[in-house]
C-alpha atoms as a PDB file:
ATOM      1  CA  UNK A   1       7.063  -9.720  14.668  1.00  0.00           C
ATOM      2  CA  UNK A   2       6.971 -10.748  10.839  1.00  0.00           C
ATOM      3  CA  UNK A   3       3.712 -13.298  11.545  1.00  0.00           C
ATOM      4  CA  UNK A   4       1.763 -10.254  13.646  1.00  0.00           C
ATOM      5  CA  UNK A   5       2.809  -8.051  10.568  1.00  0.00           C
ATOM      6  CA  UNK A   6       1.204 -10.024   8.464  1.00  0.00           C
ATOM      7  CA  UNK A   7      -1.765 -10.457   9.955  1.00  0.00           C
ATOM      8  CA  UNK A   8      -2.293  -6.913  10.430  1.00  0.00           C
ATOM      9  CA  UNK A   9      -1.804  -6.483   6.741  1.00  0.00           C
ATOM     10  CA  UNK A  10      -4.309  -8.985   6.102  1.00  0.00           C
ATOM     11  CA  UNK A  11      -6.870  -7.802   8.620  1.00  0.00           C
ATOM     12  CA  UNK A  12      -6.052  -3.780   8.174  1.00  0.00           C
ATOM     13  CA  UNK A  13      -5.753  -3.939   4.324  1.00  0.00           C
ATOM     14  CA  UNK A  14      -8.043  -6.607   2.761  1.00  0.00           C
ATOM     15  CA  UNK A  15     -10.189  -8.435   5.649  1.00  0.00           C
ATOM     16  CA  UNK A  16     -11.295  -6.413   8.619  1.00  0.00           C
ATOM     17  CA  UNK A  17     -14.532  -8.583   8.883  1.00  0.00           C
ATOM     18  CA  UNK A  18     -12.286 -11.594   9.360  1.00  0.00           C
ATOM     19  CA  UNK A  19     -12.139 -10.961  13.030  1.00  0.00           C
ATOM     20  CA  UNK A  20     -15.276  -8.738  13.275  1.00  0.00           C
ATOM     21  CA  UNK A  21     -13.088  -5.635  13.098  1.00  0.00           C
ATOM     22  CA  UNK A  22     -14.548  -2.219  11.700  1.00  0.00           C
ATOM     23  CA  UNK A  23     -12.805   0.559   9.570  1.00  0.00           C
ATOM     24  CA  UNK A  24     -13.792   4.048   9.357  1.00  0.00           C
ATOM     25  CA  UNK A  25     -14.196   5.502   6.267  1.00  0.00           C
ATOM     26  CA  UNK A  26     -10.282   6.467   6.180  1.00  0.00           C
ATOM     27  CA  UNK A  27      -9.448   2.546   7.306  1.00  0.00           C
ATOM     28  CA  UNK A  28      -9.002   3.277  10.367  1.00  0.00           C
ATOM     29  CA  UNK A  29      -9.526   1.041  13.144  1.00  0.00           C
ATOM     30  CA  UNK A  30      -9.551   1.811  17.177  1.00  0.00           C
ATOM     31  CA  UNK A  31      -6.122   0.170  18.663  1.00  0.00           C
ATOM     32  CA  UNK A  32      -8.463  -1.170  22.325  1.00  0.00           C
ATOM     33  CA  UNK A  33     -11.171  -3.063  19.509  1.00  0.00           C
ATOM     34  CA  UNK A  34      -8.182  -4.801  17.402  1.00  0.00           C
ATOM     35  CA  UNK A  35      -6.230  -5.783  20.542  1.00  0.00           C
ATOM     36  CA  UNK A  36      -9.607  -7.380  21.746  1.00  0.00           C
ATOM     37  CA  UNK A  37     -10.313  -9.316  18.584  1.00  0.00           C
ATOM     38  CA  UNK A  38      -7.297  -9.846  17.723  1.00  0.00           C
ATOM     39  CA  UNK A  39      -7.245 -12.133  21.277  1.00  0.00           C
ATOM     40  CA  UNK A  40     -10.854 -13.436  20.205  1.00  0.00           C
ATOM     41  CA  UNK A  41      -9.311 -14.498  16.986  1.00  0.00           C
ATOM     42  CA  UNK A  42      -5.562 -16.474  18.727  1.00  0.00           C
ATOM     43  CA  UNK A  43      -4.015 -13.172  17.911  1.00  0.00           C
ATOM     44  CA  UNK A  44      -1.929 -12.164  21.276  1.00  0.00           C
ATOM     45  CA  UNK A  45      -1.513  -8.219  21.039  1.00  0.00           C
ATOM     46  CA  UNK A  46      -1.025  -5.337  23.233  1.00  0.00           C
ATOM     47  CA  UNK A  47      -0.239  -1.423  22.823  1.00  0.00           C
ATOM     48  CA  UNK A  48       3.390  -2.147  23.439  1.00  0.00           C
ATOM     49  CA  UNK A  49       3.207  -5.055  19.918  1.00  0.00           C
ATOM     50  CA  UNK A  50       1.650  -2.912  17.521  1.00  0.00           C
ATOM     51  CA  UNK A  51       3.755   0.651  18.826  1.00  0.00           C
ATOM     52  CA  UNK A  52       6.815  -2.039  17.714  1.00  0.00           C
ATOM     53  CA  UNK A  53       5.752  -3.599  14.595  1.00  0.00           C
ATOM     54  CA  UNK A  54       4.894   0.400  13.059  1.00  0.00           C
ATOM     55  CA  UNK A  55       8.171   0.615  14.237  1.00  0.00           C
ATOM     56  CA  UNK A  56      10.216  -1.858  13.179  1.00  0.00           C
ATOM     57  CA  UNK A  57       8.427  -2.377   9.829  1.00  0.00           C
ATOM     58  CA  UNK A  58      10.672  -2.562   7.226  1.00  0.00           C
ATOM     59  CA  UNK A  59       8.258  -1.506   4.570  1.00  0.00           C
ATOM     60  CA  UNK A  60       6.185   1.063   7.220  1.00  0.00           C
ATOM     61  CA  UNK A  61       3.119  -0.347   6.496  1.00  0.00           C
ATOM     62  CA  UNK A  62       1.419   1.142   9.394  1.00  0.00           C
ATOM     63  CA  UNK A  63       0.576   4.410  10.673  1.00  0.00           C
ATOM     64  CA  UNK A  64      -0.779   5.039  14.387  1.00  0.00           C
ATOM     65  CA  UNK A  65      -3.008   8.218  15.174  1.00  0.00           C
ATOM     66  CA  UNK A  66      -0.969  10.947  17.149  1.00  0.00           C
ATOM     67  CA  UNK A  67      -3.032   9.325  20.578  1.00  0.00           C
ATOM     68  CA  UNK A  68      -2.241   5.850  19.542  1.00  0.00           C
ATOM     69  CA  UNK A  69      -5.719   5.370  20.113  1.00  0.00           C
ATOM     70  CA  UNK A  70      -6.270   4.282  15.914  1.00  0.00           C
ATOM     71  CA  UNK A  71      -4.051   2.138  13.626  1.00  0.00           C
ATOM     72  CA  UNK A  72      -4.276   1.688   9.624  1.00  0.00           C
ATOM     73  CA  UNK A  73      -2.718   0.416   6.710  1.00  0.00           C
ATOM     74  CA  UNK A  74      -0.435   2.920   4.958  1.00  0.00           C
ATOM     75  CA  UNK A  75      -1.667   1.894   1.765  1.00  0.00           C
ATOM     76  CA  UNK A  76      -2.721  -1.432  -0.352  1.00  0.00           C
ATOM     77  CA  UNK A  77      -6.320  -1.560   0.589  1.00  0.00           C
ATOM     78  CA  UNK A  78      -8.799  -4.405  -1.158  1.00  0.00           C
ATOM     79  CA  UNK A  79     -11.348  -2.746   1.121  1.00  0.00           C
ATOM     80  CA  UNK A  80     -13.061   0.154   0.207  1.00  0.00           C
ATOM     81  CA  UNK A  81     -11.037   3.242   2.085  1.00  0.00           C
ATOM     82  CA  UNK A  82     -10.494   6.954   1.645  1.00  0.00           C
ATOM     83  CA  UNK A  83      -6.705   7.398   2.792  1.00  0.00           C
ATOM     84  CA  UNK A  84      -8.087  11.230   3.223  1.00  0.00           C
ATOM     85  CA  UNK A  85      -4.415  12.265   1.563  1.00  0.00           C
ATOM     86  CA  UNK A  86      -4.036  14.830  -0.861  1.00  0.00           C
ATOM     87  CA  UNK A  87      -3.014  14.670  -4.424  1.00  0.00           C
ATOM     88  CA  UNK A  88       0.914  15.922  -4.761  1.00  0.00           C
ATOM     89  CA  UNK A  89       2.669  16.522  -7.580  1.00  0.00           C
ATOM     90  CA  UNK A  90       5.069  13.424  -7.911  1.00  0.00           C
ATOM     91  CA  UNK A  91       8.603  13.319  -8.364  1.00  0.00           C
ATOM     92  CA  UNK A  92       9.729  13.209 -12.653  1.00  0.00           C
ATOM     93  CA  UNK A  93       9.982   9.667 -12.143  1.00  0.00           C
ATOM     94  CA  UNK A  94       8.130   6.780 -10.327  1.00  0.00           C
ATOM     95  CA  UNK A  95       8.877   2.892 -10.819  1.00  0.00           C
ATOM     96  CA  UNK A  96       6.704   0.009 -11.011  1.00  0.00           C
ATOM     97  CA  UNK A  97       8.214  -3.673 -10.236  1.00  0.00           C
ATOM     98  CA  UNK A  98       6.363  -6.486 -11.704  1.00  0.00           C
ATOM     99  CA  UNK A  99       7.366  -9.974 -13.702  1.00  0.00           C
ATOM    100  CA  UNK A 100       8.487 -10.428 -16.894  1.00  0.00           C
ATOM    101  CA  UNK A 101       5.519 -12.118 -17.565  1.00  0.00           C
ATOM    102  CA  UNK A 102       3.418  -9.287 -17.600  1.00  0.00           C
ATOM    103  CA  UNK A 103       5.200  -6.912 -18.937  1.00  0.00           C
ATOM    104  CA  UNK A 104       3.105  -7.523 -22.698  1.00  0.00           C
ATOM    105  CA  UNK A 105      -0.613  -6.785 -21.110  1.00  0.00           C
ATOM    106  CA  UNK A 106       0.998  -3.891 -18.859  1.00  0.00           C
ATOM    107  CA  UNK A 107       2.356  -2.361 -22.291  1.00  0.00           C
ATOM    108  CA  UNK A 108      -0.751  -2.827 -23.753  1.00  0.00           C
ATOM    109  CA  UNK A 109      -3.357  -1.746 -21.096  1.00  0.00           C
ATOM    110  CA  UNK A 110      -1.371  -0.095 -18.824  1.00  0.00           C
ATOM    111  CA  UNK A 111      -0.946  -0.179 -14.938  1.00  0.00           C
ATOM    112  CA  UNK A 112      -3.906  -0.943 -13.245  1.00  0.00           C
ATOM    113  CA  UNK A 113      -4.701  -1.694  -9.071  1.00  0.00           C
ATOM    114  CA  UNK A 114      -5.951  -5.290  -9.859  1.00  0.00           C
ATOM    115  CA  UNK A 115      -7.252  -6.331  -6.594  1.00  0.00           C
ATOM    116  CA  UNK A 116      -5.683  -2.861  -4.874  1.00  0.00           C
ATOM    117  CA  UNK A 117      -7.784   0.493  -4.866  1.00  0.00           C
ATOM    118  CA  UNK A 118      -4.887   2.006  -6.463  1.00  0.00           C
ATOM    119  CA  UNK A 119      -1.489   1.625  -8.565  1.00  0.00           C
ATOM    120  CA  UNK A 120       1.335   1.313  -6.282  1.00  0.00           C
ATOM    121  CA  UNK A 121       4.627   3.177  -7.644  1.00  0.00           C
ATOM    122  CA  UNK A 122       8.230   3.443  -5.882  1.00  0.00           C
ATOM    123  CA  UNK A 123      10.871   6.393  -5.419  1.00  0.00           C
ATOM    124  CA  UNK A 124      13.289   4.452  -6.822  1.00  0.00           C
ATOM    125  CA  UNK A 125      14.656   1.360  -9.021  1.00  0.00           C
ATOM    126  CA  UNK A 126      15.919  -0.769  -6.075  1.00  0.00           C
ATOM    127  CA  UNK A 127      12.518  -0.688  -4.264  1.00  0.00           C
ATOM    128  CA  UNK A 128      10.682  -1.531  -7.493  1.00  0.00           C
ATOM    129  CA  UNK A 129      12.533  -4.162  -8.140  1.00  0.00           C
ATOM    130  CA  UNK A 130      12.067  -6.205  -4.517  1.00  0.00           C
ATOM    131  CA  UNK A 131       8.891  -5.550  -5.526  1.00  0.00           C
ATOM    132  CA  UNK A 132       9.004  -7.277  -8.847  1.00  0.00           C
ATOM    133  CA  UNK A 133      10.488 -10.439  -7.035  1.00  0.00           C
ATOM    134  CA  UNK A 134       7.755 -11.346  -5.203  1.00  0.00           C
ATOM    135  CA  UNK A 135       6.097 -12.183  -8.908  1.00  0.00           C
ATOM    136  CA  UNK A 136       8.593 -13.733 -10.520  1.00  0.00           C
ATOM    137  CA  UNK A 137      11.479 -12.989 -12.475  1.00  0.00           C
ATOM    138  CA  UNK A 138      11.759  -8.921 -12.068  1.00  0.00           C
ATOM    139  CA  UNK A 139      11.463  -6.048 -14.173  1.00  0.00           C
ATOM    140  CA  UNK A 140      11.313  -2.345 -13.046  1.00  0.00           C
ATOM    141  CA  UNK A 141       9.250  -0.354 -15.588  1.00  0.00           C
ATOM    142  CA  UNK A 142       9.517   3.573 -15.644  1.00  0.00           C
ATOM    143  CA  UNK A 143       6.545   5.742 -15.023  1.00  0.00           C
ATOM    144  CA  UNK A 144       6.703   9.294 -16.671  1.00  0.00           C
ATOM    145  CA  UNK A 145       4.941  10.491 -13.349  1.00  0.00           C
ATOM    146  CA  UNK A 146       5.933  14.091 -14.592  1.00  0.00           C
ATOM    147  CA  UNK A 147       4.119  13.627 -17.706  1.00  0.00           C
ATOM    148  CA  UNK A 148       0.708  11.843 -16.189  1.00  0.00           C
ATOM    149  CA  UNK A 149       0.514  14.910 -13.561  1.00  0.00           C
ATOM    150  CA  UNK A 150       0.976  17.529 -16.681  1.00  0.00           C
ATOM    151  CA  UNK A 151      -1.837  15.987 -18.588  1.00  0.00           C
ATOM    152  CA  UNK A 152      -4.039  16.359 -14.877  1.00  0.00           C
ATOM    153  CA  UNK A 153      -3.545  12.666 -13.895  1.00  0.00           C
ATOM    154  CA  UNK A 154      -3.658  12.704  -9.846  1.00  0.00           C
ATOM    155  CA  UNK A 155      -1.044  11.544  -7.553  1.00  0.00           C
ATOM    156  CA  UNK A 156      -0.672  10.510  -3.626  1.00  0.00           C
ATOM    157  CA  UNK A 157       1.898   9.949  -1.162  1.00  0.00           C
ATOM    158  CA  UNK A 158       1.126   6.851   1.367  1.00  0.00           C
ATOM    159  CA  UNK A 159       1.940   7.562   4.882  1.00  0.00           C
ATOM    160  CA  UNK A 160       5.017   5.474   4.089  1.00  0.00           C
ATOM    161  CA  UNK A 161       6.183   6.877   0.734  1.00  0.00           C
ATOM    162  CA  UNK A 162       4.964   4.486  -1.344  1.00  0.00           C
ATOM    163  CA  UNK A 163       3.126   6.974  -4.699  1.00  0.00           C
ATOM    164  CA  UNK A 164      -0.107   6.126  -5.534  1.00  0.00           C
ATOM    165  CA  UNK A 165      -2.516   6.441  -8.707  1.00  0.00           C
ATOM    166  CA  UNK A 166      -5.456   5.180  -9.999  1.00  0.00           C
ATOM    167  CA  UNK A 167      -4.340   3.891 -13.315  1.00  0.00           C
ATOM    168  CA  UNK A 168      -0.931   4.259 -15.321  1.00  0.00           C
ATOM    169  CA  UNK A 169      -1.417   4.281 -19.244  1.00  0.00           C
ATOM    170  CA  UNK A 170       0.704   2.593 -21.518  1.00  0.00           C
ATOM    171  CA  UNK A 171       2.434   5.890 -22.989  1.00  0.00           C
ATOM    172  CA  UNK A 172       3.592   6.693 -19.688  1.00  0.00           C
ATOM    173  CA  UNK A 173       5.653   3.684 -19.016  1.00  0.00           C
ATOM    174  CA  UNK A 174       9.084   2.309 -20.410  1.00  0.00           C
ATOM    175  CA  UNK A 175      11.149  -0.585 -19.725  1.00  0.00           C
END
Protein backbone atom coordinates (compact mmCIF):
# COMPACT_ATOMS: atom_id res chain seq x y z
CA UNK A 1 0.00 0.00 0.00
CA UNK A 2 2.96 2.47 0.91
CA UNK A 3 4.27 2.46 -3.08
CA UNK A 4 0.37 3.18 -4.38
CA UNK A 5 0.39 5.92 -1.58
CA UNK A 6 2.99 7.44 -2.93
CA UNK A 7 2.16 7.61 -6.17
CA UNK A 8 -1.08 9.06 -5.49
CA UNK A 9 0.67 11.77 -3.59
CA UNK A 10 2.78 12.41 -6.43
CA UNK A 11 0.10 12.31 -9.10
CA UNK A 12 -2.86 13.99 -6.76
CA UNK A 13 -0.55 16.66 -5.18
CA UNK A 14 2.23 17.81 -7.57
CA UNK A 15 1.87 15.92 -11.12
CA UNK A 16 -1.58 15.12 -12.39
CA UNK A 17 -0.33 15.59 -16.06
CA UNK A 18 2.15 12.81 -15.41
CA UNK A 19 -0.39 10.26 -16.36
CA UNK A 20 -2.74 12.60 -18.32
CA UNK A 21 -4.92 12.99 -15.24
CA UNK A 22 -7.13 16.25 -14.74
CA UNK A 23 -8.02 18.19 -11.46
CA UNK A 24 -10.89 20.35 -10.95
CA UNK A 25 -10.42 23.50 -9.66
CA UNK A 26 -10.69 22.04 -5.91
CA UNK A 27 -7.99 19.08 -7.04
CA UNK A 28 -10.24 16.87 -7.48
CA UNK A 29 -10.01 14.08 -9.74
CA UNK A 30 -12.89 11.40 -10.92
CA UNK A 31 -11.95 7.86 -9.11
CA UNK A 32 -13.17 5.70 -12.92
CA UNK A 33 -10.37 8.34 -14.94
CA UNK A 34 -7.41 7.68 -12.26
CA UNK A 35 -8.11 3.92 -12.06
CA UNK A 36 -7.88 4.01 -15.98
CA UNK A 37 -4.61 5.89 -16.17
CA UNK A 38 -3.33 4.81 -13.47
CA UNK A 39 -3.42 1.12 -15.53
CA UNK A 40 -2.19 3.16 -18.73
CA UNK A 41 0.66 4.34 -16.64
CA UNK A 42 1.77 0.31 -14.77
CA UNK A 43 -0.30 1.59 -11.94
CA UNK A 44 -2.75 -1.54 -10.98
CA UNK A 45 -5.81 0.14 -9.09
CA UNK A 46 -9.34 -0.50 -8.39
CA UNK A 47 -12.24 1.12 -6.13
CA UNK A 48 -11.55 -1.47 -3.50
CA UNK A 49 -7.22 0.00 -3.47
CA UNK A 50 -7.84 3.51 -3.16
CA UNK A 51 -11.24 3.03 -0.51
CA UNK A 52 -8.04 1.17 1.52
CA UNK A 53 -5.15 3.37 1.15
CA UNK A 54 -7.69 6.68 2.43
CA UNK A 55 -8.13 4.26 4.91
CA UNK A 56 -5.26 2.96 6.13
CA UNK A 57 -3.18 6.14 5.60
CA UNK A 58 -1.31 6.90 8.39
CA UNK A 59 -1.00 10.55 7.65
CA UNK A 60 -4.83 10.71 5.87
CA UNK A 61 -3.64 12.17 2.98
CA UNK A 62 -6.68 11.49 1.03
CA UNK A 63 -10.18 12.36 1.05
CA UNK A 64 -12.93 10.52 -1.21
CA UNK A 65 -16.25 12.42 -2.23
CA UNK A 66 -19.35 11.11 -0.18
CA UNK A 67 -20.17 8.86 -3.78
CA UNK A 68 -16.64 7.74 -4.00
CA UNK A 69 -16.98 8.83 -7.37
CA UNK A 70 -13.82 11.78 -6.74
CA UNK A 71 -10.52 11.47 -4.81
CA UNK A 72 -7.95 14.39 -3.74
CA UNK A 73 -5.10 15.25 -1.83
CA UNK A 74 -5.90 16.51 1.68
CA UNK A 75 -3.43 19.08 1.38
CA UNK A 76 0.35 19.75 0.01
CA UNK A 77 -0.50 20.78 -3.46
CA UNK A 78 2.51 22.09 -6.01
CA UNK A 79 -0.43 22.37 -8.41
CA UNK A 80 -2.51 25.16 -8.48
CA UNK A 81 -5.85 24.09 -6.28
CA UNK A 82 -8.60 25.76 -4.29
CA UNK A 83 -9.14 23.20 -1.29
CA UNK A 84 -12.70 25.23 -1.22
CA UNK A 85 -12.18 25.10 2.91
CA UNK A 86 -12.90 27.84 5.04
CA UNK A 87 -10.66 29.94 7.13
CA UNK A 88 -11.03 28.78 11.09
CA UNK A 89 -9.74 30.28 13.82
CA UNK A 90 -6.72 27.99 14.86
CA UNK A 91 -5.96 26.52 18.02
CA UNK A 92 -3.35 29.13 20.48
CA UNK A 93 -0.69 27.09 19.21
CA UNK A 94 0.46 25.39 15.91
CA UNK A 95 4.02 23.70 15.30
CA UNK A 96 6.23 23.68 12.44
CA UNK A 97 9.01 20.74 12.11
CA UNK A 98 11.92 21.55 10.01
CA UNK A 99 16.02 21.03 10.30
CA UNK A 100 18.30 22.67 12.23
CA UNK A 101 19.70 23.92 9.30
CA UNK A 102 17.14 26.22 8.55
CA UNK A 103 16.15 27.37 11.43
CA UNK A 104 18.49 30.97 10.75
CA UNK A 105 16.55 31.95 7.27
CA UNK A 106 13.11 30.72 8.91
CA UNK A 107 13.93 33.28 11.86
CA UNK A 108 14.75 35.72 9.55
CA UNK A 109 12.06 35.50 6.76
CA UNK A 110 9.68 33.52 8.26
CA UNK A 111 7.64 30.35 7.21
CA UNK A 112 6.97 30.23 3.78
CA UNK A 113 5.17 27.16 1.33
CA UNK A 114 8.42 26.82 -0.79
CA UNK A 115 7.30 24.56 -3.45
CA UNK A 116 3.68 23.99 -1.44
CA UNK A 117 0.66 26.49 -2.02
CA UNK A 118 0.66 26.90 1.60
CA UNK A 119 2.55 26.62 5.13
CA UNK A 120 1.88 23.37 6.62
CA UNK A 121 1.50 23.56 10.62
CA UNK A 122 0.74 20.56 13.18
CA UNK A 123 -1.62 20.18 16.37
CA UNK A 124 1.04 19.18 18.23
CA UNK A 125 4.98 18.81 19.05
CA UNK A 126 5.24 15.04 18.30
CA UNK A 127 3.76 15.41 14.77
CA UNK A 128 6.02 18.39 14.03
CA UNK A 129 8.77 16.81 14.89
CA UNK A 130 8.38 13.43 12.44
CA UNK A 131 8.02 16.06 10.31
CA UNK A 132 11.30 17.74 10.96
CA UNK A 133 13.07 14.27 10.43
CA UNK A 134 12.47 13.86 7.09
CA UNK A 135 15.02 17.11 6.68
CA UNK A 136 17.49 16.40 8.83
CA UNK A 137 18.31 16.75 12.28
CA UNK A 138 14.77 18.07 13.87
CA UNK A 139 13.55 21.05 15.43
CA UNK A 140 9.86 21.89 16.26
CA UNK A 141 9.38 25.69 16.13
CA UNK A 142 6.22 27.30 17.82
CA UNK A 143 3.73 29.26 15.84
CA UNK A 144 1.74 31.96 17.88
CA UNK A 145 -1.30 30.86 15.62
CA UNK A 146 -3.45 32.86 18.24
CA UNK A 147 -1.56 35.90 17.62
CA UNK A 148 -1.35 35.69 13.49
CA UNK A 149 -5.35 35.14 13.52
CA UNK A 150 -5.72 38.39 15.99
CA UNK A 151 -3.73 40.56 13.69
CA UNK A 152 -6.36 39.03 10.61
CA UNK A 153 -3.81 36.44 9.32
CA UNK A 154 -6.11 33.48 7.80
CA UNK A 155 -6.11 29.95 8.79
CA UNK A 156 -7.40 26.37 7.33
CA UNK A 157 -8.00 22.99 8.45
CA UNK A 158 -6.95 20.14 5.75
CA UNK A 159 -9.39 17.40 5.45
CA UNK A 160 -6.86 15.56 7.61
CA UNK A 161 -6.01 18.10 10.32
CA UNK A 162 -3.04 19.23 9.14
CA UNK A 163 -3.44 23.74 9.67
CA UNK A 164 -2.67 25.61 6.89
CA UNK A 165 -1.45 29.33 6.07
CA UNK A 166 -0.05 31.22 3.54
CA UNK A 167 2.98 32.59 5.21
CA UNK A 168 4.21 32.56 8.99
CA UNK A 169 6.31 35.76 9.98
CA UNK A 170 9.22 35.67 11.99
CA UNK A 171 7.54 37.35 15.21
CA UNK A 172 5.18 34.64 15.32
CA UNK A 173 7.53 31.80 15.75
CA UNK A 174 9.85 30.54 18.69
CA UNK A 175 12.10 27.74 19.15
Amino acid sequence: MKEISKFLSYVLRHAPDSIGLSLDANGWADVDDLIRRAGAAGQSLDRAILRQVVATSDKKRFTLSEDGTRIRAAQGHSVDVDLDIAPMVPPAMLFHGTAVANIDAIMTQGLKPGQRQKVHLSLDEETAGKVGQRHGKPVVLRVDAAGMHSRGIPFWRADNGVWLTDHVPPQFLRS
